[in-house]
Protein backbone atom coordinates (compact mmCIF):
# COMPACT_ATOMS: atom_id res chain seq x y z
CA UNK A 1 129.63 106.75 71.08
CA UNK A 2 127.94 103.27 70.77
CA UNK A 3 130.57 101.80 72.56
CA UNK A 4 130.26 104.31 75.35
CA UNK A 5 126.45 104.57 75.67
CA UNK A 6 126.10 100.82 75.60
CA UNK A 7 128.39 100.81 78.74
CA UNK A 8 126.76 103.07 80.56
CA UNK A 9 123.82 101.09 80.15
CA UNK A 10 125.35 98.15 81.33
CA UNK A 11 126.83 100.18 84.41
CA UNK A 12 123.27 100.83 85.40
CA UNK A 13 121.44 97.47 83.95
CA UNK A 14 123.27 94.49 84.38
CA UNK A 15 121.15 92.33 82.23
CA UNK A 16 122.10 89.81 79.29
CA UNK A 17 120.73 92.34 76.49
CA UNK A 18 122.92 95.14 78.00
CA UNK A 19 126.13 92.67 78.51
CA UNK A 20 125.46 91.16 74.67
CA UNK A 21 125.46 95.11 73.40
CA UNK A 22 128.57 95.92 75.04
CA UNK A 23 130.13 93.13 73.56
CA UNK A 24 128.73 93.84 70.15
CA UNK A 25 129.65 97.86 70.58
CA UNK A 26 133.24 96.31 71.59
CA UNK A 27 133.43 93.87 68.27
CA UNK A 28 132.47 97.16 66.34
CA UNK A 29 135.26 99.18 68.34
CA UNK A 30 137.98 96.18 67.20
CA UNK A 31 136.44 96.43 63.26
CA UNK A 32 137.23 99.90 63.18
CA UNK A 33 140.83 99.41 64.98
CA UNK A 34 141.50 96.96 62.16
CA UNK A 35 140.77 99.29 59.44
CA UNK A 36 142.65 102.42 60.86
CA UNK A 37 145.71 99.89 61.59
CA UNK A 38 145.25 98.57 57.58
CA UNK A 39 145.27 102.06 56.72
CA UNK A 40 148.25 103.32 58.53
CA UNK A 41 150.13 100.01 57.92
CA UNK A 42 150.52 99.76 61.34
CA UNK A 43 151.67 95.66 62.34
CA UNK A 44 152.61 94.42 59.17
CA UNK A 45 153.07 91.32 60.11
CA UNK A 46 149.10 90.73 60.07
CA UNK A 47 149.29 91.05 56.05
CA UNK A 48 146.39 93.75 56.54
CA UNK A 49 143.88 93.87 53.31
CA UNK A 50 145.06 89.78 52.01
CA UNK A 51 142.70 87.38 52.10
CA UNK A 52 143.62 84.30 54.43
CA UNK A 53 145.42 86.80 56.30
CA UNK A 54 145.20 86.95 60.14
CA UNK A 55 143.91 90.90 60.28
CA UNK A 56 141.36 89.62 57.18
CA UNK A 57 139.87 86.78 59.78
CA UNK A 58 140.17 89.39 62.68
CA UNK A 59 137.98 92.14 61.04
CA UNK A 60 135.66 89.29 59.47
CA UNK A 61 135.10 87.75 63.12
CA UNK A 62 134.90 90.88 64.84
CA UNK A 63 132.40 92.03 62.27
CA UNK A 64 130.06 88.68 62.28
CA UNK A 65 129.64 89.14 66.06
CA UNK A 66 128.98 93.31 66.28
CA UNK A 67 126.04 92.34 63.42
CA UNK A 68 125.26 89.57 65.85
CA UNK A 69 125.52 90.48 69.54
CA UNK A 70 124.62 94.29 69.70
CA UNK A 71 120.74 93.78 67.66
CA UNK A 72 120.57 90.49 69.72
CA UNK A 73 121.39 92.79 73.26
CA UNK A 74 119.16 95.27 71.79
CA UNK A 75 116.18 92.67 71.24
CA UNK A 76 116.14 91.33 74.06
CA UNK A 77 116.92 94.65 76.21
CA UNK A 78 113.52 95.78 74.59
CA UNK A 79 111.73 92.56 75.30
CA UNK A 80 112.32 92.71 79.35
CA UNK A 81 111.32 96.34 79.70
């Protein structure tokens, strides 16, 4: 639902703050991808749940920037209205 209401936002504001929360509702979208793939053991290749593990640094990155680009979108979407 983030995802989804951050991109209609967008669709009607095309600012920076709008772009950043899409992109931050998207990272968010990937995090929970990565768990629901862990928990099915779906690609096992990725070593899901290992540390040093590709799907470990692809959650952890995907994380960092949702924490970072959607309240940074938001921010500044605030600050131009």
């Amino acid at each position: 639902m983030l995802f989804s209401g951050s991109a209609v936002l967008f669709r009607k504001v095309k600012t920076v703050g709008s772009c950043l929360q899409v992109c931050g509702a998207g990272c968010l979208v990937v995090v929970v991808l990565t768990h629901v793939a862990e928990a099915l053991q779906l690609l096992p290749w990725m070593h899901w749940g290992l540390q040093h593990s590709a799907g470990h640094y692809l959650d952890l990155g995907a994380a960092a920037l949702a924490v970072t680009l959607f309240p940074l979108g938001y921010l500044l979407q605030a600050l131009t209205k």
